[in-house]
C-alpha atoms as a PDB file:
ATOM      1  CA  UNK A   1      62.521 -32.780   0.515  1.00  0.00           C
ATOM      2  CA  UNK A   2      58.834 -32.538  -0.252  1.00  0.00           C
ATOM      3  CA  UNK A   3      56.561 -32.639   2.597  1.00  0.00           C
ATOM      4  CA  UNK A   4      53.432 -34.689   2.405  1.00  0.00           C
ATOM      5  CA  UNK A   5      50.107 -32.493   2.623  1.00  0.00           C
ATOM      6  CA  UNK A   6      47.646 -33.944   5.410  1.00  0.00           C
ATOM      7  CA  UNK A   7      43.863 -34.196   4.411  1.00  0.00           C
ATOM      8  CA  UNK A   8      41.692 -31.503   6.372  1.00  0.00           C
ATOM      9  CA  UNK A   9      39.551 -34.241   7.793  1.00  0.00           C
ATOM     10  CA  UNK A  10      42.456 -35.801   9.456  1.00  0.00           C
ATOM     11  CA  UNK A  11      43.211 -32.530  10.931  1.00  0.00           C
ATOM     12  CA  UNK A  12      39.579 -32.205  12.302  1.00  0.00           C
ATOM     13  CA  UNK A  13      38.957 -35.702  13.745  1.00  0.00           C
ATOM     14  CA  UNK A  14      42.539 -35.028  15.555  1.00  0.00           C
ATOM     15  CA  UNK A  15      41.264 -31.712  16.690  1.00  0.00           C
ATOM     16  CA  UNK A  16      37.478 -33.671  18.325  1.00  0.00           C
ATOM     17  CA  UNK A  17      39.830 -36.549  19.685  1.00  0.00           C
ATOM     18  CA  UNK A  18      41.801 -33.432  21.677  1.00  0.00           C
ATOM     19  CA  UNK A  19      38.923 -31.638  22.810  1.00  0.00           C
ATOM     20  CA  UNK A  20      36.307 -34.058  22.907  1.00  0.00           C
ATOM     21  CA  UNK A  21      32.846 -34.362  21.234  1.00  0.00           C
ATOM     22  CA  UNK A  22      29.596 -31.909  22.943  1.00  0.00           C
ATOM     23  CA  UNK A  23      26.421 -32.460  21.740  1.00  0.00           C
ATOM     24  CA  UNK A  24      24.934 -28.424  21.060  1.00  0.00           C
ATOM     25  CA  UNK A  25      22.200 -28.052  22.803  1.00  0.00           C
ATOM     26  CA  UNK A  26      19.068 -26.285  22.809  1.00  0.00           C
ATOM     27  CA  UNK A  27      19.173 -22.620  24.377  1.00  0.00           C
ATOM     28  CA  UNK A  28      16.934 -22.204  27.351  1.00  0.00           C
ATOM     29  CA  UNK A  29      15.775 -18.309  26.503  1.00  0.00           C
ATOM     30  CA  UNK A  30      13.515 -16.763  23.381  1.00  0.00           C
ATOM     31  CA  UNK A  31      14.159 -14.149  21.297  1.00  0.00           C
ATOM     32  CA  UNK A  32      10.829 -12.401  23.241  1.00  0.00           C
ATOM     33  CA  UNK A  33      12.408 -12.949  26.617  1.00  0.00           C
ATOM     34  CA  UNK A  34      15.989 -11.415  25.292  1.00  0.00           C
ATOM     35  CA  UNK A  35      14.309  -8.596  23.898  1.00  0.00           C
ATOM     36  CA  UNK A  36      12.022  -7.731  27.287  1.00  0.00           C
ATOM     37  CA  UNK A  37      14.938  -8.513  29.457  1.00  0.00           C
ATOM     38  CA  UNK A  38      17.241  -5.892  27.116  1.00  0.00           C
ATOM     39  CA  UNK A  39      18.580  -2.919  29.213  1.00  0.00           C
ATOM     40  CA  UNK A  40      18.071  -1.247  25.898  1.00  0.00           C
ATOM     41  CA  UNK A  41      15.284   0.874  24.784  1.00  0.00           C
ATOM     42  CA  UNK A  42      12.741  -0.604  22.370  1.00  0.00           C
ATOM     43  CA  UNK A  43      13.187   2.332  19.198  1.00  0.00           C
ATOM     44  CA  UNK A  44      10.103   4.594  19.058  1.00  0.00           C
ATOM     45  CA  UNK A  45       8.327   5.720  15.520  1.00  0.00           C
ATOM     46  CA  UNK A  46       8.661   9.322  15.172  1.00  0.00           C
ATOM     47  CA  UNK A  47       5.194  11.275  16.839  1.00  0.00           C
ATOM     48  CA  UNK A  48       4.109  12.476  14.090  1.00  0.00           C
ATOM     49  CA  UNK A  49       4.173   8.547  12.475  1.00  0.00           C
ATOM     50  CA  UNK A  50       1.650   6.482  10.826  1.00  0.00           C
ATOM     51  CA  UNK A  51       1.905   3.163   9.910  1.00  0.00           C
ATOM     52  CA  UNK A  52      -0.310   2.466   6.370  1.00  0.00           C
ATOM     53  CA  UNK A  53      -0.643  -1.102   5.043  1.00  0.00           C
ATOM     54  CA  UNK A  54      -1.059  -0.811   1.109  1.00  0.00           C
ATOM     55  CA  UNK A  55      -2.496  -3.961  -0.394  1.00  0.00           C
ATOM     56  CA  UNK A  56      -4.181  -5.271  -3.355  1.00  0.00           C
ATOM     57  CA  UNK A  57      -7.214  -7.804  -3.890  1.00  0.00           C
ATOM     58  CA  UNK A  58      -8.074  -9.074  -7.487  1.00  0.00           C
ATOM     59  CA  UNK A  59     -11.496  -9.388  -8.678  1.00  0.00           C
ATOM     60  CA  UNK A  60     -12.463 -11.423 -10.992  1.00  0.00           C
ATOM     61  CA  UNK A  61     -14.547  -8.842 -13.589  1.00  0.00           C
ATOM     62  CA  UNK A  62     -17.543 -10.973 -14.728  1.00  0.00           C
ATOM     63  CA  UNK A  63     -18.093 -11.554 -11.001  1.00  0.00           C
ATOM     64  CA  UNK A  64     -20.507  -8.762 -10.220  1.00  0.00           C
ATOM     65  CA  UNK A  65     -22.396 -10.389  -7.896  1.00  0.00           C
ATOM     66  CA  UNK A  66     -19.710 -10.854  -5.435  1.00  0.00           C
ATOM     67  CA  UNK A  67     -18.768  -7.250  -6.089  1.00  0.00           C
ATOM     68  CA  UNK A  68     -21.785  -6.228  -5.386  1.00  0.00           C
ATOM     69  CA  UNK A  69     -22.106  -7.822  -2.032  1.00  0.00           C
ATOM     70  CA  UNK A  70     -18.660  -6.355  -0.832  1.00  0.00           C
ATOM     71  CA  UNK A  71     -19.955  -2.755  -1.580  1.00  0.00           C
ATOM     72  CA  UNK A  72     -22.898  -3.249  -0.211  1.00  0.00           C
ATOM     73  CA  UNK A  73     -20.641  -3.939   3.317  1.00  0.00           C
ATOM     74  CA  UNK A  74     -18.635  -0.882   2.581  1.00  0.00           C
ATOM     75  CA  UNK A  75     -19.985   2.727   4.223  1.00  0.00           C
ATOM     76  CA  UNK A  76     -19.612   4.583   1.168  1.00  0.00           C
ATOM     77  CA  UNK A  77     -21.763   7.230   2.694  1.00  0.00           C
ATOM     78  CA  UNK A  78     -18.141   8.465   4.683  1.00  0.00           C
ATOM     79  CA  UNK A  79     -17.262  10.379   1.445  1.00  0.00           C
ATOM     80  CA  UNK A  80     -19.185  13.508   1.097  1.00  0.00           C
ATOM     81  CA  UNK A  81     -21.952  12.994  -1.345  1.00  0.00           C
ATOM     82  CA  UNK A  82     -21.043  15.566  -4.014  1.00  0.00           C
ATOM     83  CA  UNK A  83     -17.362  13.875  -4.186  1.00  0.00           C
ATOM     84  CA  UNK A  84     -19.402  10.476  -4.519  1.00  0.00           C
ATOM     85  CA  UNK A  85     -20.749  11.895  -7.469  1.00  0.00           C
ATOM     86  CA  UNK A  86     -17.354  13.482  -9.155  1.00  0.00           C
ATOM     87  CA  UNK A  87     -15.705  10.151  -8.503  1.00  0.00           C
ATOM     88  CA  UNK A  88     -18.882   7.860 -10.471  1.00  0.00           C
ATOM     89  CA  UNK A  89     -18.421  10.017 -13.367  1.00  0.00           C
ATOM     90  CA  UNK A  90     -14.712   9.272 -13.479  1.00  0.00           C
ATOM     91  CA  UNK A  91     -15.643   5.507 -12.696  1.00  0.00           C
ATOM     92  CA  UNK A  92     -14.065   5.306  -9.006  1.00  0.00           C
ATOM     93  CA  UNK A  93     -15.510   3.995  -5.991  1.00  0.00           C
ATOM     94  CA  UNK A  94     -14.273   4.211  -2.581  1.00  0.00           C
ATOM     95  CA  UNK A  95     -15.714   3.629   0.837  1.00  0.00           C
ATOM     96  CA  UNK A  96     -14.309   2.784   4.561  1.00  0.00           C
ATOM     97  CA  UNK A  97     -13.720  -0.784   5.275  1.00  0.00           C
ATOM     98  CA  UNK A  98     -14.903  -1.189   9.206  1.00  0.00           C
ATOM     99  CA  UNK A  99     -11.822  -3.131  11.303  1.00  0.00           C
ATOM    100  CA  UNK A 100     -13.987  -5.894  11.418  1.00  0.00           C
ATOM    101  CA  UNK A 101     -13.963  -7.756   8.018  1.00  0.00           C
ATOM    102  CA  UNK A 102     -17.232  -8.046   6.466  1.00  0.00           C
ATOM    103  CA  UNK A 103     -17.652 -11.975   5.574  1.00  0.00           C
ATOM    104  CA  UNK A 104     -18.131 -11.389   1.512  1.00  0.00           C
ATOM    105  CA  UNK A 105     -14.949  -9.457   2.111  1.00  0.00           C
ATOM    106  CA  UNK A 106     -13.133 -12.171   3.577  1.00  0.00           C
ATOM    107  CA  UNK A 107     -14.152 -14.689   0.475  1.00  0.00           C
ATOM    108  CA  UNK A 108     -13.006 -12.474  -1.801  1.00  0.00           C
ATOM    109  CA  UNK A 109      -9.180 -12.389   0.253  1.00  0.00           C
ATOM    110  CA  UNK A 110     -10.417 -16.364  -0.234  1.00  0.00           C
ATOM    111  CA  UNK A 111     -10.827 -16.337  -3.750  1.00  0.00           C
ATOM    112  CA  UNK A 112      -8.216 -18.185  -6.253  1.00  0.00           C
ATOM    113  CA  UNK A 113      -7.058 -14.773  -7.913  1.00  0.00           C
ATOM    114  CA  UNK A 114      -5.959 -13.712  -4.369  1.00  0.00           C
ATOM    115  CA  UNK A 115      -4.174 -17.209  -3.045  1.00  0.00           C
ATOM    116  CA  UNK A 116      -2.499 -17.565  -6.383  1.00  0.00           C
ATOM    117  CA  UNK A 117       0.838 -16.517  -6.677  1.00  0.00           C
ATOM    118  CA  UNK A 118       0.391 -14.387  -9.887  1.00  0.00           C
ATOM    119  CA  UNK A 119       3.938 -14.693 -11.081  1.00  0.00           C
ATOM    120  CA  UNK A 120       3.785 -18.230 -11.270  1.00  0.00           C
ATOM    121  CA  UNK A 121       0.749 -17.785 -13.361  1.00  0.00           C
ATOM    122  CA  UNK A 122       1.297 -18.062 -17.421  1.00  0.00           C
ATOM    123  CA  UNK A 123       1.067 -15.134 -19.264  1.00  0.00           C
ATOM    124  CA  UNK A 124       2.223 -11.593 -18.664  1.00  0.00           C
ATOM    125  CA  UNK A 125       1.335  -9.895 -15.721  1.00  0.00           C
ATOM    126  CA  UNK A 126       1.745  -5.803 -15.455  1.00  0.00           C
ATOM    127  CA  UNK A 127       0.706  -4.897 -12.378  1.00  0.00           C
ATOM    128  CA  UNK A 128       2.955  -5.232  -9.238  1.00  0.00           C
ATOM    129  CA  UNK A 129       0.193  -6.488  -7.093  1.00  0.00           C
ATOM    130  CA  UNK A 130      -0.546 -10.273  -5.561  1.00  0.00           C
ATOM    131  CA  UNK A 131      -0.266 -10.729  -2.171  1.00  0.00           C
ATOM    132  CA  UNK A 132       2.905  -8.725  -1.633  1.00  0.00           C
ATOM    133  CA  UNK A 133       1.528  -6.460   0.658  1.00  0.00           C
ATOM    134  CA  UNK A 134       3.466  -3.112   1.586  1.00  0.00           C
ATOM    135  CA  UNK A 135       3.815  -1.477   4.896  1.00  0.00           C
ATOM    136  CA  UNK A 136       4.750   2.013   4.811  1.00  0.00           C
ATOM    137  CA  UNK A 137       5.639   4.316   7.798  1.00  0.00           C
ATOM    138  CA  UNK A 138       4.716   8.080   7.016  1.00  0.00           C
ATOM    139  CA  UNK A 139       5.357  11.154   8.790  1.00  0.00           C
ATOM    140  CA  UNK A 140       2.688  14.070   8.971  1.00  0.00           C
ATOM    141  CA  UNK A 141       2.188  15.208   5.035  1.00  0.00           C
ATOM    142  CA  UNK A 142       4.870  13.832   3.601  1.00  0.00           C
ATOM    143  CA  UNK A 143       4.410  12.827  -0.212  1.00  0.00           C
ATOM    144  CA  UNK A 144       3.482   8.696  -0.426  1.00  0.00           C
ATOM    145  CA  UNK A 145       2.901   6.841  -3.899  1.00  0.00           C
ATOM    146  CA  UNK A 146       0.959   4.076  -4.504  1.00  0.00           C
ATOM    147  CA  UNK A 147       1.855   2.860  -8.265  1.00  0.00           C
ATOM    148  CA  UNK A 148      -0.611   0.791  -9.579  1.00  0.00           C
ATOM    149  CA  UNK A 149       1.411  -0.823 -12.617  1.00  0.00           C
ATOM    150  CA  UNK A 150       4.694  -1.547 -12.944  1.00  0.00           C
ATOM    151  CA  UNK A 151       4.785  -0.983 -17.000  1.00  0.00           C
ATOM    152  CA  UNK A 152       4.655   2.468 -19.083  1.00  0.00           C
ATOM    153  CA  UNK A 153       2.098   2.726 -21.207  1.00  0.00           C
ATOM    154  CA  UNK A 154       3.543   4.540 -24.478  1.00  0.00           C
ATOM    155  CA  UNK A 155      -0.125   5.955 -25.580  1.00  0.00           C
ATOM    156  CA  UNK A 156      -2.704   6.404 -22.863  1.00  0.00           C
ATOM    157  CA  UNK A 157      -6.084   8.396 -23.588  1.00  0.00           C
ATOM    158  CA  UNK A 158      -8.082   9.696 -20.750  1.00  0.00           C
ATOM    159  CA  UNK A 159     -11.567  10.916 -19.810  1.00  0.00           C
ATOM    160  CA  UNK A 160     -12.027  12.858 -17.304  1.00  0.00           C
ATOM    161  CA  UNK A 161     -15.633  14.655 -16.127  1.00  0.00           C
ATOM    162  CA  UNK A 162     -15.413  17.792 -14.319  1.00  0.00           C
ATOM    163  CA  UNK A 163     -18.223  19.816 -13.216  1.00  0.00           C
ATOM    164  CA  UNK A 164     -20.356  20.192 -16.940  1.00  0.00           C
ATOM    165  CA  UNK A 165     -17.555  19.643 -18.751  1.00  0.00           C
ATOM    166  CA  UNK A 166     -15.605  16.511 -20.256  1.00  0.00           C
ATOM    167  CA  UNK A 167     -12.529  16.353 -21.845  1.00  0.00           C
ATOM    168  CA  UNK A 168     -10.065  13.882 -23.632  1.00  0.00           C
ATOM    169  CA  UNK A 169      -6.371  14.001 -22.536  1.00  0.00           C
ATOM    170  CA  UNK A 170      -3.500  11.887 -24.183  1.00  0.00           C
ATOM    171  CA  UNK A 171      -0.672  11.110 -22.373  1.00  0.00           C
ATOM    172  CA  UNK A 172       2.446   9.722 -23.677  1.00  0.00           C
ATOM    173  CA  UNK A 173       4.929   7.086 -21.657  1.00  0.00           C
ATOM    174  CA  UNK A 174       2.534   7.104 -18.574  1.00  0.00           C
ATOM    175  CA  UNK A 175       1.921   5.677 -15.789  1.00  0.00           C
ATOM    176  CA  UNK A 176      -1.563   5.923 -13.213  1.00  0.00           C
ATOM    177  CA  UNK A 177      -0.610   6.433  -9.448  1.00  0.00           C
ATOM    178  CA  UNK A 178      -2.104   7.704  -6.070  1.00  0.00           C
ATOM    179  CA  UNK A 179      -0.355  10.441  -3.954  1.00  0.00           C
ATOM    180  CA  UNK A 180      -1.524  10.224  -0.570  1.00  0.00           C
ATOM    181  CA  UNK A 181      -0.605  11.801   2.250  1.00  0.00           C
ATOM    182  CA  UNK A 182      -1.822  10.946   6.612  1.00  0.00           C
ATOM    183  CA  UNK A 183      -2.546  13.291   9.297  1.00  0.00           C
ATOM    184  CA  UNK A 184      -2.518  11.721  12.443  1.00  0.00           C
ATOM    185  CA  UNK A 185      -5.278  13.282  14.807  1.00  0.00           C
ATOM    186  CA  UNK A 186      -4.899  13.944  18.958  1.00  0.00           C
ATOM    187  CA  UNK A 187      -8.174  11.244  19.187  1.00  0.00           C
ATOM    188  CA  UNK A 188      -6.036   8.637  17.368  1.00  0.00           C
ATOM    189  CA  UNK A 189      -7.563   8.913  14.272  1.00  0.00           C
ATOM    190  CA  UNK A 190      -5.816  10.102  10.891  1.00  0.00           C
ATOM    191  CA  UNK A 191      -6.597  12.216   8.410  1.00  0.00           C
ATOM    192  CA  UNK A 192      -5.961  10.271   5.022  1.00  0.00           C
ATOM    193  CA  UNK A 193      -5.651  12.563   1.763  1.00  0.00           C
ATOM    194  CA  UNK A 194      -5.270  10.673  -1.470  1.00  0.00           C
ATOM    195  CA  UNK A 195      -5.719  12.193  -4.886  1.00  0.00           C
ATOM    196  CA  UNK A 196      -5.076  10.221  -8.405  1.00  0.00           C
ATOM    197  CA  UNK A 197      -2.318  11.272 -11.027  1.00  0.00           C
ATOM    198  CA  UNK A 198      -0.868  10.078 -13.762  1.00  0.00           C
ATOM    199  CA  UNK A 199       3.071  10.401 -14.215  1.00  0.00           C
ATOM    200  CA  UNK A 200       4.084  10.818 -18.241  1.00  0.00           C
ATOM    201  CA  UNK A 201       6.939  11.896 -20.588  1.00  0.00           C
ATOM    202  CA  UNK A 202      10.464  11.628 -20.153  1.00  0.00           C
ATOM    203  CA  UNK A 203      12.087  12.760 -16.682  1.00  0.00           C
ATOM    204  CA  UNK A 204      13.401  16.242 -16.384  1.00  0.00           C
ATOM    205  CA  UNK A 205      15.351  18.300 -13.333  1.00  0.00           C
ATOM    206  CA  UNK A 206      14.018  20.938 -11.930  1.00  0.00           C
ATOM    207  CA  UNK A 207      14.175  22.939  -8.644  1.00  0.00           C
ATOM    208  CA  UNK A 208      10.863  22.275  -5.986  1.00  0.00           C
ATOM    209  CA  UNK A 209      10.515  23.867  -2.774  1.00  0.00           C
ATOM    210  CA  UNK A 210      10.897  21.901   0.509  1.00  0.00           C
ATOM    211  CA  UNK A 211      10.913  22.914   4.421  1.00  0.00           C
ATOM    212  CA  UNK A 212      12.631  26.392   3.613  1.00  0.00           C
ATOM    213  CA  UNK A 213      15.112  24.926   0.841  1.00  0.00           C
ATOM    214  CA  UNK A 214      15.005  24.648  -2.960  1.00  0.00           C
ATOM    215  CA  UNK A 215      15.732  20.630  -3.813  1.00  0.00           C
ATOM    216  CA  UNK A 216      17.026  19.916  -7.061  1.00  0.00           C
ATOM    217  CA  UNK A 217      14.583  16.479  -8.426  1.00  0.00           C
ATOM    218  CA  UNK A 218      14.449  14.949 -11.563  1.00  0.00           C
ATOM    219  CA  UNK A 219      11.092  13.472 -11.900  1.00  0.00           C
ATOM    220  CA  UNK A 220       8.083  13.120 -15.262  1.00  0.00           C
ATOM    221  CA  UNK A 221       5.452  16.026 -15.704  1.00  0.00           C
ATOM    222  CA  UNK A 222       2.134  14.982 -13.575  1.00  0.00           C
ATOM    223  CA  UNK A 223      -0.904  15.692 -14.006  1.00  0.00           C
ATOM    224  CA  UNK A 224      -3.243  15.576 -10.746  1.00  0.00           C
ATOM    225  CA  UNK A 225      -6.663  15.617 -10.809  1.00  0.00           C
ATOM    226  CA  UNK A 226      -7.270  17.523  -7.548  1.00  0.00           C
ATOM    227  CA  UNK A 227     -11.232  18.078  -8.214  1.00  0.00           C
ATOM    228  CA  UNK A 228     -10.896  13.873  -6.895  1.00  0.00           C
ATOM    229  CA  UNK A 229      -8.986  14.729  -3.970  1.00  0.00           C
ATOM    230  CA  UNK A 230     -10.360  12.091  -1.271  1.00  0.00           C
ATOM    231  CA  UNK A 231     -10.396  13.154   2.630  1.00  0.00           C
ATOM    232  CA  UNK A 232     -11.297  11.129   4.971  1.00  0.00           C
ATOM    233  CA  UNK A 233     -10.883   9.990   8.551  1.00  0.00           C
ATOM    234  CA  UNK A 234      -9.929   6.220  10.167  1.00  0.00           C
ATOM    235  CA  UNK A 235      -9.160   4.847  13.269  1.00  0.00           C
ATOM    236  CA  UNK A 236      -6.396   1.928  13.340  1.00  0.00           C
ATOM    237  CA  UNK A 237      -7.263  -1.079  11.652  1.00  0.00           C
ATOM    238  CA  UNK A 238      -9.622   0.903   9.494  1.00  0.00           C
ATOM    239  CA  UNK A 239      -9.027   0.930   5.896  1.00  0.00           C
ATOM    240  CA  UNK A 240      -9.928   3.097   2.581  1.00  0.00           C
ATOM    241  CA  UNK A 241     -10.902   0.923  -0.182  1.00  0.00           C
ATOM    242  CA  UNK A 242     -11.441   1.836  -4.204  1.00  0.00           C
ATOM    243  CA  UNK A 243     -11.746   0.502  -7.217  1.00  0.00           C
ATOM    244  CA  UNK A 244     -13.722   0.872 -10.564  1.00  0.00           C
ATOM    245  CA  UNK A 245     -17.452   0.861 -11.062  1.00  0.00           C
ATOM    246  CA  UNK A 246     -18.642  -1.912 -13.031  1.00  0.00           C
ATOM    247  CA  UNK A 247     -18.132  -0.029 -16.874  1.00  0.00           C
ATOM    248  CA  UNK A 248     -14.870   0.121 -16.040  1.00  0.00           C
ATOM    249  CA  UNK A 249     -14.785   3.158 -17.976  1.00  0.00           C
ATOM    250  CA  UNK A 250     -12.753   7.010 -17.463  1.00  0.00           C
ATOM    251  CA  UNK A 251     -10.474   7.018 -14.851  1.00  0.00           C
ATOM    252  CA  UNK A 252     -10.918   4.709 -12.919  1.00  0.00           C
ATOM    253  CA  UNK A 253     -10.788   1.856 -15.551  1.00  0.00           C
ATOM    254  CA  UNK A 254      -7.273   3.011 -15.947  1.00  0.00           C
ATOM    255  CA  UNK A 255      -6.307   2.951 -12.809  1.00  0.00           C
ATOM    256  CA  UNK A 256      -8.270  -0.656 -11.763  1.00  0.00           C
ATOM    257  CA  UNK A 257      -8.796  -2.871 -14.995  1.00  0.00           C
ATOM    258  CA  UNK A 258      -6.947  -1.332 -18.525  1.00  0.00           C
ATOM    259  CA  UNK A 259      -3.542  -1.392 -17.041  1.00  0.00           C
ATOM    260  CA  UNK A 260      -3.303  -5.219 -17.202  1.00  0.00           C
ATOM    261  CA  UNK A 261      -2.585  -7.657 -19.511  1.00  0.00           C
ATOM    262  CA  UNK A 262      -5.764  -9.907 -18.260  1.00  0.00           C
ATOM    263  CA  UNK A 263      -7.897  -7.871 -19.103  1.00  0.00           C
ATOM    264  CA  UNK A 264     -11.293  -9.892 -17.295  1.00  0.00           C
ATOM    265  CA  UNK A 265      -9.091  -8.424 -13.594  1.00  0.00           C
ATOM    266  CA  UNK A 266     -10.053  -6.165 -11.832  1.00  0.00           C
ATOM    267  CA  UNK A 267      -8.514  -4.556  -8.484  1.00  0.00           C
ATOM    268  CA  UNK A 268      -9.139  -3.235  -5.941  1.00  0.00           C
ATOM    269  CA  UNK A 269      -6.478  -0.997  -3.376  1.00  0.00           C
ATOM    270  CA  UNK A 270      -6.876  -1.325   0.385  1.00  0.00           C
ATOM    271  CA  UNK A 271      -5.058   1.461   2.477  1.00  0.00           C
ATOM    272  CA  UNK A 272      -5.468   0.392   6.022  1.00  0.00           C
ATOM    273  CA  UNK A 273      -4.174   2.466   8.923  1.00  0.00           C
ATOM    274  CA  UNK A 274      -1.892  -0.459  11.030  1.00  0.00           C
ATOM    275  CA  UNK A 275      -0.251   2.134  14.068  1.00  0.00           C
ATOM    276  CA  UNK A 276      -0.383   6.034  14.829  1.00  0.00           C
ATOM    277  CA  UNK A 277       2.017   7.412  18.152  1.00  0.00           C
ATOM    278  CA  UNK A 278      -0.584   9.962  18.366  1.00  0.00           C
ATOM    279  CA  UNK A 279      -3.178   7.318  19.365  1.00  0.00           C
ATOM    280  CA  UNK A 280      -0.391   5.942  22.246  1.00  0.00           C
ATOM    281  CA  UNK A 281       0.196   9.437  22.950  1.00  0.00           C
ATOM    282  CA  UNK A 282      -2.970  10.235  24.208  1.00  0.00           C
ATOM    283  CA  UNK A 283      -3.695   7.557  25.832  1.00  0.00           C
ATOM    284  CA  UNK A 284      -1.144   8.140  28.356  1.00  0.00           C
ATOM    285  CA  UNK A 285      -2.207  11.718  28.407  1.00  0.00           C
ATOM    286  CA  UNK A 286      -5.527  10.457  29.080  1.00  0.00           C
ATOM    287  CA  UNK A 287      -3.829   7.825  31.681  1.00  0.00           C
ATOM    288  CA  UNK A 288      -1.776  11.318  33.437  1.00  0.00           C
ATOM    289  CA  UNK A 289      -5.155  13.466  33.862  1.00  0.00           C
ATOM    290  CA  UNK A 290      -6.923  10.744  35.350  1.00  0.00           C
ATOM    291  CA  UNK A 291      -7.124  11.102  38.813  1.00  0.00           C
END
């Protein structure tokens, strides 16, 4: 005898008739009041953490003026003058960014290139930049990377000035990145270290030296121009900011403008210092020896 299947919705209107209808209704607590009232601890960073915000901005190139105005609000005058001068003739330029946005800084965050969502735009687009902004928590000298284009370039030919001396170097399957690397200071400062390299050829293993132990990594030959090595100090909410100089040319018009398709970009990289535990560290040492 075959026994007649019963439709699921019968089944659930017989279940609401038994038990009877409730409306759901809204919870009287937040998420923040759950959280404060949590007999649980909230997790701490690491001490030795810093928390570095790594953006990009787009720049529209035949916009000079504008350009002109933000570095004119940047304190350039924070990197030791004879760097200053090492970095021009590799076309970089970098300065500290105050916590307090500069208004021609803010229009340029304003600006259509930077409220665009460049992957909707048509055409190809290289770089992995937009407004996808990364946060990035660092402990005290670890190795960071900041890549500044998503693509390998099979035949790149570089520039570089150093000292008297200039030389042409071709790379093969490269790529342009920044290592940098924080130091957070007892004042609540950090010491940033950044330096630019350029990743190439195929990836190979080898043995590299770590905290007492050899660590077997397979990673591209790099070449690191540590003559540019940057070193500076911020304070939260501070930020490092470089880009190219107006030629575009050398280094830093690989790095900033010749990596990407649209070629009348350029970019600028923002490293701001969000967080350090050092900084809430002394403060309640600070808070302790007060009397």
């Amino acid at each position: 005898m075959r026994i007649p299947q019963i439709p699921l919705l019968l089944v659930g209107l017989s279940a609401c008739q038994l038990c009877g209808c409730h409306l759901l209704e809204t919870p009287k607590w937040t998420l923040r009041e759950a959280v404060d009232e949590s007999p649980l601890a909230t997790p701490r960073l690491a001490d030795d953490s810093v928390v570095v915000e790594v953006s990009f901005i787009r720049v529209p190139a035949k916009d000079q003026q504008q350009l002109k105005q933000v570095w004119n609000d940047v304190d350039e005058t924070d990197i030791a003058a004879s760097l200053r001068t090492k970095l021009k003739e590799n076309g970089i330029r970098c300065g500290k960014l105050p916590s307090a946005i500069p208004a021609s800084f803010e229009t340029l965050l304003s600006g259509d290139k930077n409220i665009t969502d460049p992957t909707a735009q048509a055409g190809s687009l290289n770089l992995n930049m937009g407004l996808r902004n990364r946060r990035l928590q660092c402990t005290a000298g670890s190795e960071n990377f900041v890549v500044l284009s998503d693509a390998v370039i099979d035949n790149l030919v570089v520039i570089h000035s150093e000292e008297q001396y200039t030389s042409a170097e071709k790379f093969q399957q490269a790529q342009c990145q920044f290592e940098f690397r924080t130091y957070p200071q007892t004042d609540g400062s950090v010491r940033l270290e950044l330096v630019p390299q350029i990743h190439h050829g195929v990836a190979k293993s080898q043995f590299k030296g770590h905290d007492g132990a050899w660590l077997l990594k397979t990673q591209r030959d790099v070449e690191e121009y540590t003559d540019l090595l940057i070193d500076t100090r911020l304070l939260p909410g501070e930020s490092l900011l470089l880009s190219c100089d107006e030629l575009a040319h050398g280094l830093g018009g690989h790095f900033f403008s010749k990596n990407d398709d649209q070629t009348e970009i350029q970019h600028m990289l923002r490293l701001r210092i969000l967080h350090t535990q050092y900084d809430d560290l002394f403060q309640q040492h600070s808070a302790q020896q007060t009397p």
